[in-house]
C-alpha atoms as a PDB file:
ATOM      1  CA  UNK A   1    -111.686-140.409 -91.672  1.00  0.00           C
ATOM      2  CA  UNK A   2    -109.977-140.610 -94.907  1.00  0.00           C
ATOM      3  CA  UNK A   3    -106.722-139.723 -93.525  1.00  0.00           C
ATOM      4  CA  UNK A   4    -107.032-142.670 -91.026  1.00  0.00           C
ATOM      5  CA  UNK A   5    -107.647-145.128 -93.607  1.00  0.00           C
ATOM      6  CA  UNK A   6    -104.472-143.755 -95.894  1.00  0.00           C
ATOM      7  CA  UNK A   7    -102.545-144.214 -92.664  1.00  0.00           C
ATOM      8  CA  UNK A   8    -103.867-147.695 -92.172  1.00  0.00           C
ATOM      9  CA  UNK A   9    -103.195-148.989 -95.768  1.00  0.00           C
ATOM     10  CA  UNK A  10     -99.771-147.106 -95.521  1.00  0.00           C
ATOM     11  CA  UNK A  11     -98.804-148.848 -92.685  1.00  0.00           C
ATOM     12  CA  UNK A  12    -100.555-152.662 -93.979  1.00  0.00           C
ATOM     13  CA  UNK A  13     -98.035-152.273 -96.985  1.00  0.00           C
ATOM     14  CA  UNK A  14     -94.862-151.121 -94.824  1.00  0.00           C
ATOM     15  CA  UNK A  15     -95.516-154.196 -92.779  1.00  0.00           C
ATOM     16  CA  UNK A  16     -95.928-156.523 -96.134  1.00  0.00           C
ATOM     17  CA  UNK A  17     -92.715-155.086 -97.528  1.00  0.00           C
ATOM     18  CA  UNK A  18     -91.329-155.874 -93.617  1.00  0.00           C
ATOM     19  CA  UNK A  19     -92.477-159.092 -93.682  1.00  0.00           C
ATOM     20  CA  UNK A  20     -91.289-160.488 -96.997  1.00  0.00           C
ATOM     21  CA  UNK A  21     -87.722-158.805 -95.947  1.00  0.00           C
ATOM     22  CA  UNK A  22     -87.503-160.487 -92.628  1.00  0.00           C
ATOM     23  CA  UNK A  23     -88.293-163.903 -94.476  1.00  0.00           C
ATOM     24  CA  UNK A  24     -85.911-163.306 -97.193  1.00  0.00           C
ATOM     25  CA  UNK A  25     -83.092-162.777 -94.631  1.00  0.00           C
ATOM     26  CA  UNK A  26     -83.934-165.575 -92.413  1.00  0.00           C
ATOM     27  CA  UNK A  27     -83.846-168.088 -95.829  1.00  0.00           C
ATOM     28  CA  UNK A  28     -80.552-166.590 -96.888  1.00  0.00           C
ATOM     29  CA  UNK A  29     -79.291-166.733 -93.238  1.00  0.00           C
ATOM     30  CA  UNK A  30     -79.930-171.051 -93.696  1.00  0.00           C
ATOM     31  CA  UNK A  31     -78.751-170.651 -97.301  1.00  0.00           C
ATOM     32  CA  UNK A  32     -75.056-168.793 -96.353  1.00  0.00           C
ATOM     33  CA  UNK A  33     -73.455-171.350 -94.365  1.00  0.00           C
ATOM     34  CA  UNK A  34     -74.189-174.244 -96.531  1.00  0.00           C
ATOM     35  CA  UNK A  35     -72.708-172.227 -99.710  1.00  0.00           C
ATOM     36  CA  UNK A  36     -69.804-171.307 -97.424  1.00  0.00           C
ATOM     37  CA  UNK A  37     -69.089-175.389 -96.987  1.00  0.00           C
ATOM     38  CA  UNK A  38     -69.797-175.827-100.258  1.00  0.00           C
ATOM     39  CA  UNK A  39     -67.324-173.338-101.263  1.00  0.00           C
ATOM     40  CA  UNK A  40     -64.594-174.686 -98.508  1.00  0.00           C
ATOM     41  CA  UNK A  41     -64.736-178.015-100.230  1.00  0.00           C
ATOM     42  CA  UNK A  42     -64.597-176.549-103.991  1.00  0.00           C
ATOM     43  CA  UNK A  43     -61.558-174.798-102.715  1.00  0.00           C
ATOM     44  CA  UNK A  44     -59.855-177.481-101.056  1.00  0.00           C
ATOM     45  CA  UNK A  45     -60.636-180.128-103.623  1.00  0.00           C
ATOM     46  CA  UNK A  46     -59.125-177.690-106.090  1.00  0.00           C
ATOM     47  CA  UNK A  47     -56.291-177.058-103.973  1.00  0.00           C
ATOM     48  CA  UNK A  48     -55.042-180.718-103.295  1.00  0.00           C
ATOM     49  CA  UNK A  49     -55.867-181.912-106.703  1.00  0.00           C
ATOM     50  CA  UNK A  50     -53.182-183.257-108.496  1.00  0.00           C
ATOM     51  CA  UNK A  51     -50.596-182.035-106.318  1.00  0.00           C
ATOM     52  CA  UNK A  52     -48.620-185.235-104.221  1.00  0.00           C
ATOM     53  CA  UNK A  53     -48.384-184.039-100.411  1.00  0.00           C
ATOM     54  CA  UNK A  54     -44.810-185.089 -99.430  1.00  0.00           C
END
């Protein structure tokens, strides 16, 4: 009976860990395409500026 209640907790905290993980990613998979525009328009403002296009 002790064995099935380290077992239990064992797999409660895998599942926590799991959990927090799979949230993390999903955040950073909203977060990554708005820091790769912002980062498109750093570049390409830093690019044209001060340049004349002929």
């Amino acid at each position: 009976m002790k064995q099935l209640i380290w077992i239990i907790a064992v797999v409660a905290v895998l599942f926590v860990i799991a959990g927090a993980t799979i949230r993390a990613v999903a955040f950073l998979l909203w977060v990554a395409p708005v820091l790769l525009l912002a980062a498109l328009l750093a570049f390409f403002l830093k690019r044209s500026g001060g340049k004349r296009i002929p």
